[in-house]
C-alpha atoms as a PDB file:
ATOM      1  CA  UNK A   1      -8.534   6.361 -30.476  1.00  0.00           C
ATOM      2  CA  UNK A   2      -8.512   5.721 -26.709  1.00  0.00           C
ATOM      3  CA  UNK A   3      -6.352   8.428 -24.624  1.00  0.00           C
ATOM      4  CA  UNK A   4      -5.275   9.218 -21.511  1.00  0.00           C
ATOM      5  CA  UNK A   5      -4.990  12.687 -20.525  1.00  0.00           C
ATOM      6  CA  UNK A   6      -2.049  14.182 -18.580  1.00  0.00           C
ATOM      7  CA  UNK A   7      -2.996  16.339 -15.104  1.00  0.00           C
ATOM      8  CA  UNK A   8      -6.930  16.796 -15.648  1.00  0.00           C
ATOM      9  CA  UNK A   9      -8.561  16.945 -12.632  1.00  0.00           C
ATOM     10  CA  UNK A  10     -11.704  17.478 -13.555  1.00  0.00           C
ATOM     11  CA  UNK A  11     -14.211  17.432 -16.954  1.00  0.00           C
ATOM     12  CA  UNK A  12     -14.262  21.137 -17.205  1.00  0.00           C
ATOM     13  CA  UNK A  13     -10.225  20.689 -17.268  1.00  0.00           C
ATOM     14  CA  UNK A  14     -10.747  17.465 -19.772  1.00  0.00           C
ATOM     15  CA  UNK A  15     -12.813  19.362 -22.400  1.00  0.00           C
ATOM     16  CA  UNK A  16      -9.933  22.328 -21.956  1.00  0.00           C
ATOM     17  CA  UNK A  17      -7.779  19.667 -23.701  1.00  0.00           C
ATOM     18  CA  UNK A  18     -10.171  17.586 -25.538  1.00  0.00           C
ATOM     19  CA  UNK A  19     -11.796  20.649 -27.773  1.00  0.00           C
ATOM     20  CA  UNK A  20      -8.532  21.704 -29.396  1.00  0.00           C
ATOM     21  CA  UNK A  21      -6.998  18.198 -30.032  1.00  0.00           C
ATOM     22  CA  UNK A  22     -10.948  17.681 -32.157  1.00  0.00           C
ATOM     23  CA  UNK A  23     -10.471  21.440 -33.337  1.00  0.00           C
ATOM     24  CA  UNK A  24      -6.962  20.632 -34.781  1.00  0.00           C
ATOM     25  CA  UNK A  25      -8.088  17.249 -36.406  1.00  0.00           C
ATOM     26  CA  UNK A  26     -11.107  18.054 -38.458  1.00  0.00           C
ATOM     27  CA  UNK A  27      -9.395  22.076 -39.582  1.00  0.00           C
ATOM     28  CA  UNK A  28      -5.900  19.899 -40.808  1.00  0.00           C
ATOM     29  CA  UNK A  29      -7.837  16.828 -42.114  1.00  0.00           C
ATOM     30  CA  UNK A  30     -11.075  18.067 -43.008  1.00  0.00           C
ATOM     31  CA  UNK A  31     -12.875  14.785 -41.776  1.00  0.00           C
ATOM     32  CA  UNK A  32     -15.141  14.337 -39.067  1.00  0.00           C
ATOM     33  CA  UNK A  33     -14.205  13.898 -35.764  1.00  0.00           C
ATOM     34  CA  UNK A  34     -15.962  13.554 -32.499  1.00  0.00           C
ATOM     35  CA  UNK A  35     -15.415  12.249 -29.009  1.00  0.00           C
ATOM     36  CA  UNK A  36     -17.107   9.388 -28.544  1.00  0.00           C
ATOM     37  CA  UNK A  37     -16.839   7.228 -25.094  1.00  0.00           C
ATOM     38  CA  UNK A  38     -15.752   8.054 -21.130  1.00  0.00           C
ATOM     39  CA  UNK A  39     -18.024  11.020 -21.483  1.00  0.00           C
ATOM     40  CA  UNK A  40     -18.307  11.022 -17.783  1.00  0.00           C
ATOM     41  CA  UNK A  41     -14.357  10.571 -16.980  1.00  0.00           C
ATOM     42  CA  UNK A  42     -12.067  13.197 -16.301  1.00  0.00           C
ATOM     43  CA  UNK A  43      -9.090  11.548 -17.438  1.00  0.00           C
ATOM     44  CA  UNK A  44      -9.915   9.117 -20.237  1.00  0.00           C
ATOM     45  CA  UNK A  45     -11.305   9.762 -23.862  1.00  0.00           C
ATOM     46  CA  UNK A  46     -11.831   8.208 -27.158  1.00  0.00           C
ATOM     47  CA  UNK A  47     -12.272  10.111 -30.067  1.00  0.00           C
ATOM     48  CA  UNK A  48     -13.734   8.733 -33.477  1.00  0.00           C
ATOM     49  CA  UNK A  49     -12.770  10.461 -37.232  1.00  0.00           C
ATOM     50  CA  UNK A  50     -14.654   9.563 -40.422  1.00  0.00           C
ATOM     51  CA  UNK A  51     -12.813   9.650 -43.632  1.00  0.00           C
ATOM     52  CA  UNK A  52     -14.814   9.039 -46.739  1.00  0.00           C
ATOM     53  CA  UNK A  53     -13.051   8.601 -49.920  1.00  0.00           C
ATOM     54  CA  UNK A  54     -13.244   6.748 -53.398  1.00  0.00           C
ATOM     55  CA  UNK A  55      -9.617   5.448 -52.767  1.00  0.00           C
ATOM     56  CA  UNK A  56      -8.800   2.971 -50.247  1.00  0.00           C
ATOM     57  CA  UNK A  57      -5.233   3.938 -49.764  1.00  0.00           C
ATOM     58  CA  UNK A  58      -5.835   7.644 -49.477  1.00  0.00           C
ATOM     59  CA  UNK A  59      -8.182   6.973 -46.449  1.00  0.00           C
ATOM     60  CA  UNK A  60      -5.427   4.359 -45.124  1.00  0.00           C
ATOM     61  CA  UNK A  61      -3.205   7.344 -45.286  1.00  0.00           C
ATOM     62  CA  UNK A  62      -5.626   9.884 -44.015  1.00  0.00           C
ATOM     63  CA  UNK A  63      -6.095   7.972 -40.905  1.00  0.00           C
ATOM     64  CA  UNK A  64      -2.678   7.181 -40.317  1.00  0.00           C
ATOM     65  CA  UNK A  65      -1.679  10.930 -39.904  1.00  0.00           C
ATOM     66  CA  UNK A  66      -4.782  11.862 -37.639  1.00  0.00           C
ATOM     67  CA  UNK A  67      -3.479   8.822 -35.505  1.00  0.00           C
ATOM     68  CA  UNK A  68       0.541  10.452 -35.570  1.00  0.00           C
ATOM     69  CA  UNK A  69      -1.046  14.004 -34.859  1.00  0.00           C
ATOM     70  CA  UNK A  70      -3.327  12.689 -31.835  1.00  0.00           C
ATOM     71  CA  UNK A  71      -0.055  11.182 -30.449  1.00  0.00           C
ATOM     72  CA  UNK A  72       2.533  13.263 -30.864  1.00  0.00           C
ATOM     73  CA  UNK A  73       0.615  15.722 -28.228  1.00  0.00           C
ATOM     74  CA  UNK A  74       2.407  15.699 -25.077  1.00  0.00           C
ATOM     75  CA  UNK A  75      -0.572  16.582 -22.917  1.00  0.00           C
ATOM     76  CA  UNK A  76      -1.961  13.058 -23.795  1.00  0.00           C
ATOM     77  CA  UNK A  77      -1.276   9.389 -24.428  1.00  0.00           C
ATOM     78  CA  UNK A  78      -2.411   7.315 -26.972  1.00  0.00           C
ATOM     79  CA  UNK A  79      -3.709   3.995 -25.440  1.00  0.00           C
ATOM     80  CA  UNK A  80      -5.009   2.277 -28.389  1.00  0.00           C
ATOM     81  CA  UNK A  81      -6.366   3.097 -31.519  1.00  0.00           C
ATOM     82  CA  UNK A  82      -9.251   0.689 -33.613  1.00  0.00           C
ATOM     83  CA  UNK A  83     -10.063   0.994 -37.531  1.00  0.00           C
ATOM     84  CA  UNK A  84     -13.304  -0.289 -39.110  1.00  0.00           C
ATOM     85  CA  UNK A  85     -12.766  -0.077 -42.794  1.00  0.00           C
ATOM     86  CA  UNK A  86     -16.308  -0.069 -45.232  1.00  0.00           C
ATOM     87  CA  UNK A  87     -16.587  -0.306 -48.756  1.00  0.00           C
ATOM     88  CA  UNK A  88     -19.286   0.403 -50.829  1.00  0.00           C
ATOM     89  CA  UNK A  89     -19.645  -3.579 -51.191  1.00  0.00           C
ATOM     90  CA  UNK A  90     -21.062  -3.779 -47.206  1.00  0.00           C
ATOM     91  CA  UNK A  91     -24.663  -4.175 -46.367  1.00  0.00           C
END
């Protein structure tokens, strides 16, 4: 998910909002989540989650409400988000 965050003016002010939006993911989800890109920006971010399931919908689902929790914060906006779906069947 690519964001844009609200009135950071700084990376120390960016990781203020950054932490608990990760923090909140992974303890409601249980998944993993990271941030991933525009490390060195103060006022962009992209954050990546892992879901790993045996049922395809259920990680469809999954994803779908990290993606509604990530962008119904109003301290952010939610630019774009990107899926890459893998199945057991992928080399």
């Amino acid at each position: 998910m690519d964001l844009r965050l609200g009135d950071v003016h700084s990376l120390k002010a960016k990781r203020s909002v950054v932490r608990p939006i990760i923090a909140e993911v992974r303890k409601r989800f249980q998944v993993s989540v990271a941030e991933v890109d525009h490390l060195d920006l103060h006022r962009r971010a992209a954050i990546g989650a892992a879901v790993v399931s045996a049922d395809h919908q259920h990680t469809v689902e999954m994803l779908d409400a990290v993606e509604r929790l990530v962008a119904a914060r109003p301290e952010i906006e939610l630019l774009s988000a990107r899926r890459g779906l893998r199945t057991s069947d992928d080399e």
